[in-house]
Every structure is written in structure tokens, then in C-alpha cells.
C-alpha atoms as a PDB file:
ATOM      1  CA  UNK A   1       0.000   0.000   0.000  1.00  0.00           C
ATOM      2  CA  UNK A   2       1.195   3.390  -1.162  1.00  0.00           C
ATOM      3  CA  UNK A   3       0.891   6.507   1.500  1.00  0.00           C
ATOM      4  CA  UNK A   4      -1.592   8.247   2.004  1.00  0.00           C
ATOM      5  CA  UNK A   5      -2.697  11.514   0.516  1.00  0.00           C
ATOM      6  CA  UNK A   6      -3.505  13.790   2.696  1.00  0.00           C
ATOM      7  CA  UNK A   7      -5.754  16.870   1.892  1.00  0.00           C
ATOM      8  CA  UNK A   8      -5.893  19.470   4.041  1.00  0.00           C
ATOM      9  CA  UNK A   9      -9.360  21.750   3.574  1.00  0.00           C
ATOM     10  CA  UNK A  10     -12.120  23.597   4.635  1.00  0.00           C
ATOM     11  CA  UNK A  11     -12.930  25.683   1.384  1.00  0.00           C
ATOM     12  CA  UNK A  12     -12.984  28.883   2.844  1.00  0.00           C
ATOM     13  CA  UNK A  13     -10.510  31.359   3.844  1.00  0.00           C
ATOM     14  CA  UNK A  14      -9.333  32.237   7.655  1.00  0.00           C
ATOM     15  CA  UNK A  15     -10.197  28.836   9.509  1.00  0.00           C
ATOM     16  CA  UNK A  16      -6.613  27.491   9.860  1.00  0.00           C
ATOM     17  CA  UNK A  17      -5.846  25.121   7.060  1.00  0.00           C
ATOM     18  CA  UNK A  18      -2.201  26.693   6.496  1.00  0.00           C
ATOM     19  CA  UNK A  19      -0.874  25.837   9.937  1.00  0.00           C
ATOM     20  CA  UNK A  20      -2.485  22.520  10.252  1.00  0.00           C
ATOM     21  CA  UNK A  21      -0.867  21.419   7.056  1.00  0.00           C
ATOM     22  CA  UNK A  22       2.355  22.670   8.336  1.00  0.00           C
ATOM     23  CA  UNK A  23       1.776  20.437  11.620  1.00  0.00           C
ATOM     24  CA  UNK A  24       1.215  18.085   9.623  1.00  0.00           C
ATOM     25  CA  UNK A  25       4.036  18.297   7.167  1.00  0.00           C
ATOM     26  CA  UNK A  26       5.855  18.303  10.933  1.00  0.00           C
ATOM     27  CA  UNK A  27       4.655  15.479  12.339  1.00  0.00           C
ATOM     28  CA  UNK A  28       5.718  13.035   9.531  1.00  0.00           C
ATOM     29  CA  UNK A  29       9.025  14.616   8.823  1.00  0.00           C
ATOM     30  CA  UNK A  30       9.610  14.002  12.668  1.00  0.00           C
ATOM     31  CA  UNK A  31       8.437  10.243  11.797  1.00  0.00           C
ATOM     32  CA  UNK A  32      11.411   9.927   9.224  1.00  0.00           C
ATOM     33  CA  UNK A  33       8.696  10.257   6.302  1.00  0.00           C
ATOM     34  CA  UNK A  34      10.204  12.375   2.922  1.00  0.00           C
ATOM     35  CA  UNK A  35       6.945  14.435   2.263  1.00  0.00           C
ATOM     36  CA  UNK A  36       5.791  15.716  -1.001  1.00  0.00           C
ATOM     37  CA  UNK A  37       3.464  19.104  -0.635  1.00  0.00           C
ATOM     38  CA  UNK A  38       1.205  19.952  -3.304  1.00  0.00           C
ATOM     39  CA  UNK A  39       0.450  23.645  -2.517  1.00  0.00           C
ATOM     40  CA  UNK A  40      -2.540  24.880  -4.663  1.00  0.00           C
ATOM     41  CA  UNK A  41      -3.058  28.534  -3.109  1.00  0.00           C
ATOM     42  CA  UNK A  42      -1.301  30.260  -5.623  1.00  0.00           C
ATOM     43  CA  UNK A  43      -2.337  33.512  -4.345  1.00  0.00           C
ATOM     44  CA  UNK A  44      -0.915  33.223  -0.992  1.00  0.00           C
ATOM     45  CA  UNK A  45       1.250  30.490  -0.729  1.00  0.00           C
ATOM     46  CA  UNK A  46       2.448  30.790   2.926  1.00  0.00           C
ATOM     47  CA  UNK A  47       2.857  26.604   3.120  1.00  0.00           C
ATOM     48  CA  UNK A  48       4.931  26.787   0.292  1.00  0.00           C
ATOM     49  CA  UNK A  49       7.104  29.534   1.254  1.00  0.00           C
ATOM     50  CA  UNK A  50       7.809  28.094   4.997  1.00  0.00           C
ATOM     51  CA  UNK A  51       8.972  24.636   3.521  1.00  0.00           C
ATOM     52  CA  UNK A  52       9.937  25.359  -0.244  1.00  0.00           C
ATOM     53  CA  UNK A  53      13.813  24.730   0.569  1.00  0.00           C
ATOM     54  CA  UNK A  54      13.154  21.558   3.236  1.00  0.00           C
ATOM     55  CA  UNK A  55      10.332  19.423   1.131  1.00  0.00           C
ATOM     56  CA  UNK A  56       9.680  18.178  -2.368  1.00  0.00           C
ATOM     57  CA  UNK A  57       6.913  20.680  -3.657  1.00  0.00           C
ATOM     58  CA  UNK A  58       4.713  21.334  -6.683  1.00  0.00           C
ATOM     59  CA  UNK A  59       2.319  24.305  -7.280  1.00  0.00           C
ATOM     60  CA  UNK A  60      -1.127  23.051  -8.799  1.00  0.00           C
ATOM     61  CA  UNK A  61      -4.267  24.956  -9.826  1.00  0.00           C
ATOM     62  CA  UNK A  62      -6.911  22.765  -8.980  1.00  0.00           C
ATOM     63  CA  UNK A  63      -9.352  24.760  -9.997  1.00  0.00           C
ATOM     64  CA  UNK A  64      -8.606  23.105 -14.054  1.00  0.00           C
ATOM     65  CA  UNK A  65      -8.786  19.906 -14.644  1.00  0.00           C
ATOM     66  CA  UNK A  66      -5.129  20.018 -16.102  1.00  0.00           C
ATOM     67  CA  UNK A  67      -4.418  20.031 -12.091  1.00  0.00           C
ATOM     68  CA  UNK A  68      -5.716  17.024 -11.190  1.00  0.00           C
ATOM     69  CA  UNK A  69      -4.409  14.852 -13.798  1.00  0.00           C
ATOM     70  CA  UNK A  70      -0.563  16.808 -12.758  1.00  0.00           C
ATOM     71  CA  UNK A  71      -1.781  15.420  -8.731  1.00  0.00           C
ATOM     72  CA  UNK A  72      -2.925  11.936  -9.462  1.00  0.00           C
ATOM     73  CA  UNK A  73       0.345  11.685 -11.850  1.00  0.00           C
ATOM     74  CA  UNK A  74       2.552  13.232  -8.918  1.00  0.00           C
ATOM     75  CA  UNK A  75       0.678  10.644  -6.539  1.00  0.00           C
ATOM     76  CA  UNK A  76       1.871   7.948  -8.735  1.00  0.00           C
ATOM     77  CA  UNK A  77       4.937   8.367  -9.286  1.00  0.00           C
ATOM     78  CA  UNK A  78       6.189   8.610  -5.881  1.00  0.00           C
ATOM     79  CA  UNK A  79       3.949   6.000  -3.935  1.00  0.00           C
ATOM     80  CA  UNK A  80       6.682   6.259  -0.903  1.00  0.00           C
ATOM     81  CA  UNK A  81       5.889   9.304  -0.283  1.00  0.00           C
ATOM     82  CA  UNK A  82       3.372  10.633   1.805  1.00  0.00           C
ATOM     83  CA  UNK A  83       1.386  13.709  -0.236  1.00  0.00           C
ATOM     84  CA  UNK A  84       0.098  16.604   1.226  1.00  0.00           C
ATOM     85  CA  UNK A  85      -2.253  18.726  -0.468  1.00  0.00           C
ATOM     86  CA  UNK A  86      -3.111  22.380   0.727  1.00  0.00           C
ATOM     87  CA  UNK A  87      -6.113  23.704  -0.265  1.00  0.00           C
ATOM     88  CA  UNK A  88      -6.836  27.149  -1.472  1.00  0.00           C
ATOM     89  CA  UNK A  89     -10.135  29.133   0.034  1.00  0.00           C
ATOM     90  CA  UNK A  90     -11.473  28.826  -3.799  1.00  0.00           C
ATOM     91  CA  UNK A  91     -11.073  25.614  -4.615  1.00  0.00           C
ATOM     92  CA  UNK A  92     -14.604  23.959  -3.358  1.00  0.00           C
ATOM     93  CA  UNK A  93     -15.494  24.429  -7.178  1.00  0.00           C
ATOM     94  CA  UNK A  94     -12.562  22.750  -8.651  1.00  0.00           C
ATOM     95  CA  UNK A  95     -12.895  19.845  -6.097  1.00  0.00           C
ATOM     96  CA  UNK A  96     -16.921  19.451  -7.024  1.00  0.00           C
ATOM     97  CA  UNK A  97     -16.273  19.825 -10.197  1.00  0.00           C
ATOM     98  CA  UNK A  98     -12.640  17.563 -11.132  1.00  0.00           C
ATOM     99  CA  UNK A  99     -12.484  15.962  -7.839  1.00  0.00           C
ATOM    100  CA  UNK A 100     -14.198  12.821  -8.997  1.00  0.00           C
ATOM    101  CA  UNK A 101     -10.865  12.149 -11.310  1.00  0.00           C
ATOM    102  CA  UNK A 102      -8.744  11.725  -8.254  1.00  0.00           C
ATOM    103  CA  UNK A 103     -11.363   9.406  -6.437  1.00  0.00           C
ATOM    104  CA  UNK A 104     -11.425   7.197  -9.314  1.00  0.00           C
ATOM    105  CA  UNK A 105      -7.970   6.646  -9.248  1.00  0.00           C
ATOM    106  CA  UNK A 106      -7.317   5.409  -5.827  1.00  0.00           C
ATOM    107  CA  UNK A 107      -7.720   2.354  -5.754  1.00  0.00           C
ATOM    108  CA  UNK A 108      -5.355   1.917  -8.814  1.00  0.00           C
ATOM    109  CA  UNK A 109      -2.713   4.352  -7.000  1.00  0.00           C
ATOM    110  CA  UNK A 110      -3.108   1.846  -3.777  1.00  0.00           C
ATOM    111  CA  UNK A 111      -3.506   4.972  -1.412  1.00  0.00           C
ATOM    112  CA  UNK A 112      -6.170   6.309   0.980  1.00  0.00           C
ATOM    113  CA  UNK A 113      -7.459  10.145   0.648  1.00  0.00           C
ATOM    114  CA  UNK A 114      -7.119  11.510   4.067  1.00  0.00           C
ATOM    115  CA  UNK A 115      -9.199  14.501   4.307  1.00  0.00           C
ATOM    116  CA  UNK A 116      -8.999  16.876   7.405  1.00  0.00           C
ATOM    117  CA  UNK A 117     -11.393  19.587   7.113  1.00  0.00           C
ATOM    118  CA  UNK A 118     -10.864  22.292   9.326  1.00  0.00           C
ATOM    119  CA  UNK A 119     -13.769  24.695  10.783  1.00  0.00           C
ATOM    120  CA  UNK A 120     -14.326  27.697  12.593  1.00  0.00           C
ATOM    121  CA  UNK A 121     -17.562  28.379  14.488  1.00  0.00           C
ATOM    122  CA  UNK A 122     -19.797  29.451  11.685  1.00  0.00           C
ATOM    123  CA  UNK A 123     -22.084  27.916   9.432  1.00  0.00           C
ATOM    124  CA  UNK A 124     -20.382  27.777   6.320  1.00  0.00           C
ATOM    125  CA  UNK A 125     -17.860  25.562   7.261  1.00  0.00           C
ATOM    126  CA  UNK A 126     -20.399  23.148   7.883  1.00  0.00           C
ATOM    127  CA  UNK A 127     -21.879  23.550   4.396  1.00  0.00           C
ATOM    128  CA  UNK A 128     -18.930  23.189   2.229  1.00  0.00           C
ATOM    129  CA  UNK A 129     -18.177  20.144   3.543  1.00  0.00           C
ATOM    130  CA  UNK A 130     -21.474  18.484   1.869  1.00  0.00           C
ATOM    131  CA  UNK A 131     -20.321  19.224  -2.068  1.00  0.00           C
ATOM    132  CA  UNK A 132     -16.871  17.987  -0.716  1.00  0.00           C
ATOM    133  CA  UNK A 133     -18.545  14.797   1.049  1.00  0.00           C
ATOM    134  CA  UNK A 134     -20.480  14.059  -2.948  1.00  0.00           C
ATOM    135  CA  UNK A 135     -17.399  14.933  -4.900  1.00  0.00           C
ATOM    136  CA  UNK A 136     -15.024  12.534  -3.267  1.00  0.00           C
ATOM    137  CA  UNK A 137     -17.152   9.258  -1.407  1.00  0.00           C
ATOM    138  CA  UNK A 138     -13.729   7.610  -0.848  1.00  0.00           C
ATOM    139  CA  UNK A 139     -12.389   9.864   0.998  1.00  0.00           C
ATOM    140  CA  UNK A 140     -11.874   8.905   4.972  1.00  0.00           C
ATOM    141  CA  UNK A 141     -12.958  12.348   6.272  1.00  0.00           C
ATOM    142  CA  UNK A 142     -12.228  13.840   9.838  1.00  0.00           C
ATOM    143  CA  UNK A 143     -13.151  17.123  11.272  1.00  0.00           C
ATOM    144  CA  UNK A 144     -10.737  19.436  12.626  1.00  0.00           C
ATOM    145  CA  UNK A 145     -12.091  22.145  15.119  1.00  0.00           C
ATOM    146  CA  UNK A 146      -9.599  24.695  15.363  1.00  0.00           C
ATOM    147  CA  UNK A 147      -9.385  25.731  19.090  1.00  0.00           C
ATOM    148  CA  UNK A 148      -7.846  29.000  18.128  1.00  0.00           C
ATOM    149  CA  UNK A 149     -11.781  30.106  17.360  1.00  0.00           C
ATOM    150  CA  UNK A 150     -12.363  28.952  21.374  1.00  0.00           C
ATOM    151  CA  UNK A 151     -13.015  25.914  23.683  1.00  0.00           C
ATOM    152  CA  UNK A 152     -14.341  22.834  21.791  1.00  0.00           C
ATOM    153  CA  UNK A 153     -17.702  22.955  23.096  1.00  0.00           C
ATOM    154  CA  UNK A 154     -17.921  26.558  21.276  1.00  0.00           C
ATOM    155  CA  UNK A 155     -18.601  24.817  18.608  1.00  0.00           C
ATOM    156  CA  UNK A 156     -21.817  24.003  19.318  1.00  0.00           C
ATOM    157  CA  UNK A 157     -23.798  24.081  15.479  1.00  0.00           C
ATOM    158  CA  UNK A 158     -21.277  21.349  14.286  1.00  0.00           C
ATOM    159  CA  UNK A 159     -21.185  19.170  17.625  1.00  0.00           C
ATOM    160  CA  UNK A 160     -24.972  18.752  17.541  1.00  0.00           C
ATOM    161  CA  UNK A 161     -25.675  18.517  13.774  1.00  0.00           C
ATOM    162  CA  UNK A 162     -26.454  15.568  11.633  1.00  0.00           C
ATOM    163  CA  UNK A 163     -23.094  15.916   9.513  1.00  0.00           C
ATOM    164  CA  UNK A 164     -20.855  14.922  12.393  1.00  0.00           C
ATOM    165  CA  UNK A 165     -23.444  12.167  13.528  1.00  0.00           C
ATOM    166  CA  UNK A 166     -23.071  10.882  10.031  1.00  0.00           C
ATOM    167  CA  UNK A 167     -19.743  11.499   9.683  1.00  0.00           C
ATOM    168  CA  UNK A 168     -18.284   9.373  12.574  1.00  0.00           C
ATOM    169  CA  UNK A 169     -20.781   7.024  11.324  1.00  0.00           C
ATOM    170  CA  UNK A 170     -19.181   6.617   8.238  1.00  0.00           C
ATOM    171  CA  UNK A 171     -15.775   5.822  10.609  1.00  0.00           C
ATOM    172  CA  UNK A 172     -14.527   9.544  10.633  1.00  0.00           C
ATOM    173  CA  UNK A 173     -12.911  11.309  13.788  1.00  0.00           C
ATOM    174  CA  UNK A 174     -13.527  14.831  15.688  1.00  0.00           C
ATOM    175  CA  UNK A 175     -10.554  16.302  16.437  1.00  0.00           C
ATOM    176  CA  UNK A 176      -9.404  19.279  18.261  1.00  0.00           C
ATOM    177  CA  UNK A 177      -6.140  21.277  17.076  1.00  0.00           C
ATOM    178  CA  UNK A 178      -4.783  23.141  19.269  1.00  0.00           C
ATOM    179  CA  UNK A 179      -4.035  26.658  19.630  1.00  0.00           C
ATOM    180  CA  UNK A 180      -0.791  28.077  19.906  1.00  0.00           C
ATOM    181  CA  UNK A 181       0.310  31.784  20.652  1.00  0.00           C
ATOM    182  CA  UNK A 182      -0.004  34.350  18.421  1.00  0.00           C
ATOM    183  CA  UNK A 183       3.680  35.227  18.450  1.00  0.00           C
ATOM    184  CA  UNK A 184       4.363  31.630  17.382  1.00  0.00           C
ATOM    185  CA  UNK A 185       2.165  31.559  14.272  1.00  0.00           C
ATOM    186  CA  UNK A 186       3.418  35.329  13.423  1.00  0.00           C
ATOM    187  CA  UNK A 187       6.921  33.887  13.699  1.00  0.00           C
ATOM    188  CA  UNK A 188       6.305  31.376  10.996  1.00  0.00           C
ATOM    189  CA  UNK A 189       4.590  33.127   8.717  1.00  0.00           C
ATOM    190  CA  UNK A 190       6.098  36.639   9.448  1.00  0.00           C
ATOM    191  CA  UNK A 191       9.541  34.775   8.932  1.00  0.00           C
ATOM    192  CA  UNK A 192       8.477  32.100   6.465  1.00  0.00           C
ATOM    193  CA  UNK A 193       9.621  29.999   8.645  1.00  0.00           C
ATOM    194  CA  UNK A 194       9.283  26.055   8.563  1.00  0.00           C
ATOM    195  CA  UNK A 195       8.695  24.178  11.982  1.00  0.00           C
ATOM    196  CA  UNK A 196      11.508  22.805  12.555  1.00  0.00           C
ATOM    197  CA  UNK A 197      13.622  25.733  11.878  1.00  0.00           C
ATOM    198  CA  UNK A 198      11.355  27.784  14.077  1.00  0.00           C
ATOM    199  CA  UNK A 199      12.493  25.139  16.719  1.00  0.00           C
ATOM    200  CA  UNK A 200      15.581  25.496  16.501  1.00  0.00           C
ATOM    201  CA  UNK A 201      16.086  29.316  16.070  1.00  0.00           C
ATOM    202  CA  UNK A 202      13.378  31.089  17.673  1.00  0.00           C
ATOM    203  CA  UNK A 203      14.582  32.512  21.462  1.00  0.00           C
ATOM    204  CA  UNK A 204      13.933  30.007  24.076  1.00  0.00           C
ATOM    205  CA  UNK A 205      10.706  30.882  25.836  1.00  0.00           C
ATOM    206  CA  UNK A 206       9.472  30.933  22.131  1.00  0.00           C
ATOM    207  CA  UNK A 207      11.008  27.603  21.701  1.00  0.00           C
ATOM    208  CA  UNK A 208       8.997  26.226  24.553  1.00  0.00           C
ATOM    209  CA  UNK A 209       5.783  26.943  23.367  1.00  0.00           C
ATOM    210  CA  UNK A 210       6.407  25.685  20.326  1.00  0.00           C
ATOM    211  CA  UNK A 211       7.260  22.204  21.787  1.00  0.00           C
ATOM    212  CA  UNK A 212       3.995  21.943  23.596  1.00  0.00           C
ATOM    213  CA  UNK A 213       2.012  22.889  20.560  1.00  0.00           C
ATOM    214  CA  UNK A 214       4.218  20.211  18.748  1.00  0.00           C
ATOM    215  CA  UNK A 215       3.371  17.182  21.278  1.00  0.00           C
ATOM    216  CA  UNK A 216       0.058  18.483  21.205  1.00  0.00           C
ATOM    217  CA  UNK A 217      -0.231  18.442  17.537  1.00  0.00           C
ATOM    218  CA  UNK A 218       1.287  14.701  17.710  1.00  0.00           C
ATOM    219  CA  UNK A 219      -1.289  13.272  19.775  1.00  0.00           C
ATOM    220  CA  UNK A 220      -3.812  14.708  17.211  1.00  0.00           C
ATOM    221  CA  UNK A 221      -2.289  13.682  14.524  1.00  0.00           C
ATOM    222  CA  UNK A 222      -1.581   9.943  15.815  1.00  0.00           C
ATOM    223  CA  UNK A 223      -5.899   9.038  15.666  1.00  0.00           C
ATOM    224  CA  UNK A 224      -5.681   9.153  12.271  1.00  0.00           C
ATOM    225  CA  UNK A 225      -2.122   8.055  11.769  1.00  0.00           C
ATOM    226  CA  UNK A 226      -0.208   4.516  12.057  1.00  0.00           C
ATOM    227  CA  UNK A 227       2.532   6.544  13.234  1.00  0.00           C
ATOM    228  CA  UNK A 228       3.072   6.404  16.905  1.00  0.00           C
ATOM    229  CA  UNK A 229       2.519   9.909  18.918  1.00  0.00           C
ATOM    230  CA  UNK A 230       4.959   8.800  21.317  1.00  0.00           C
ATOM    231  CA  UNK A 231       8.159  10.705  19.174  1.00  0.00           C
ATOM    232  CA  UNK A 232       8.470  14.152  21.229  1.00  0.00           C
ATOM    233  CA  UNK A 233       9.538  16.845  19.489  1.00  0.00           C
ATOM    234  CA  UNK A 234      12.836  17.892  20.269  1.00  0.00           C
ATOM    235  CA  UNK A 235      13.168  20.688  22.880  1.00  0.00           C
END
């Protein structure tokens, strides 16, 4: 079986799907895995500038079809690595429109779609996720409340609504990403910095932080992983 791809969304703008891709780009480089990112905001690419010089990358428009048969070809011809695809805010379209080419092809490319949709409190982020749901029914979808938009019982119109009852149903996961300060995220993306780097550069109370919201991040990313959450990140 070929790794999985991964595909980070939410099809809106603001929610958090940048940094979660980049803790998860993390959390498999600290598990020894060579990642390949597929960054497709082409606007703002803030993924792709952090990790441009420490990851394998390609820039796709998946909003024409020509970028989902460059994806499913990328996907196959490096079945040892793990993708991870970054979604831009505009590509709900694309994906309802193309996204059915990269379904049909999974079971030939031997991978699973991993998608982890992140939300915010409102509405919307609820909503998008039901063209995404019809577009792609192979994908093993999980939830990902961001707890930088509050406490997870804040989020109160997806944690009683008949998406996430079906949803776990279907065998996906709730889970809760956690926040980390504000001078840590503008650090990253104020210095385009990856991670790692950040870990080992940033002054030491900085530094700190960061290694909670790393182990924290782990233990996420381990209930939908078969990679153990029990690697720390390094101090």
C-alpha cells in the first residue's frame, strides 16, 4: 500500500488550514517520512514559502482539470511518499467539479485520501463540507475544530448537527487542534519559517511553546495516523 494523501481543507478562507498542514508536514518529517506538498493557493502560498527549501513541492491549480491529472500523476509516481495537499479558500469548485478524477484513481494508485477539514464556528464551514462529502465518497474524512476560534464545546452548530453524527458514522474522527500563541504563528509566517527551523532558532521561551504545541499536535495527529505519537519533538 502506497501513502496516504492527505488533503488538508475547509474551502474557505481564515479557519486554519495553512498551519495545520504545516503540523502536519511536521509530524511526519519528525516520523522519518520524505513528504511531497502539493500547494494549490497560488495567491498566498504561505505553506509553500515556509517549507519550499526543506520538502519536495509542486504548485497546482486545482481549480482546471489540467491540475488534477498533474496530482494523481505526482501521486503515482512517488507512492513512498506521503502527499500533502493544501487547499486554497477557492477551490470547493474545482474539487466538485474535477475531484471525482482523483477518487477514481485510488484504488489503482493503492492509497487512501485523508481529508482533514478544518472549521471555525460558523455555518459555512459546515456547508462546504457536503459538495466535498459528494465529490469525493472515498475519501476517509475527519473534522478538525480549530481551538484557536475557542473551547471545543464553542462549537456548538457542528457538535450537535447531523453531519458529524453521520460522519463518525461513516468511521470519521472529531478532532481538536490546538491553539498556539499568536507570536508563534506570526513567527512562521512573518519569517516564512518552517517548523523545525522555528524550533531550533526562535529565542527560548518561544522555543517552549512551540514544543507543547508540537506534542500536542502529535497526539492529534496519531488518531488518524499509524505513526506512533509517542516521538516528542525535540526541545
Amino acid at each position: 500500500m502506497a501513502k496516504p494523501i492527505y488533503l488538508v481543507g475547509g474551502s474557505k478562507g481564515g479557519v486554519g488550514k495553512s498551519i495545520v498542514t504545516m503540523a502536519l508536514i511536521d509530524y511526519l518529517q519528525q516520523r522519518d517520512q520524505t513528504v511531497l506538498l502539493v500547494e494549490t493557493d497560488t495567491t498566498n502560498p504561505d505553506v509553500w514559502m515556509c517549507y519550499r527549501d526543506e520538502v519536495e513541492t509542486a504548485t497546482l491549480d486545482l481549480d482546471e482539470v489540467d491540475g488534477w491529472i498533474a496530482l494523481i500523476n505526482d501521486c503515482e509516481s512517488q507512492p513512498d511518499h506521503p502527499v500533502i495537499i493544501n487547499t486554497a479558500a477557492r477551490n470547493n469548485h474545482g474539487v466538485s467539479v474535477h475531484g471525482v478524477t482523483l477518487d477514481s484513481t485510488l484504488t489503482e494508485l493503492q492509497r487512501q485520501l485523508v481529508t482533514l477539514w478544518v472549521i471555525n464556528r460558523q455555518r459555512d464551514s459546515l456547508e462546504l463540507l457536503k459538495p466535498f462529502l459528494e465529490a469525493l465518497p472515498n475519501a476517509a474524512v475527519h473534522v478538525v475544530r480549530n481551538l484557536y476560534f475557542g473551547e471545543s464545546s464553542k462549537f456548538e452548530l457542528y457538535n450537535h448537527s447531523h453531519l458529524r453524527e453521520t460522519l463518525e458514522r461513516a468511521g470519521g474522527q472529531t478532532l481538536d487542534f490546538p491553539d498556539v500563541a499568536d507570536r508563534i504563528s506570526d513567527d512562521l509566517f512573518g519569517q516564512r519559517l518552517s517548523i523545525a527551523r522555528a524550533a531550533r532558532d526562535l529565542p527560548l521561551g518561544n522555543r517552549a511553546e512551540l514544543a507543547r504545541w508540537r506534542n500536542a499536535c502529535a497526539r492529534m495527529f496519531a488518531r488518524i495516523s499509524q505513526e506512533p505519537a509517542s516521538a516528542s519533538a525535540p526541545a
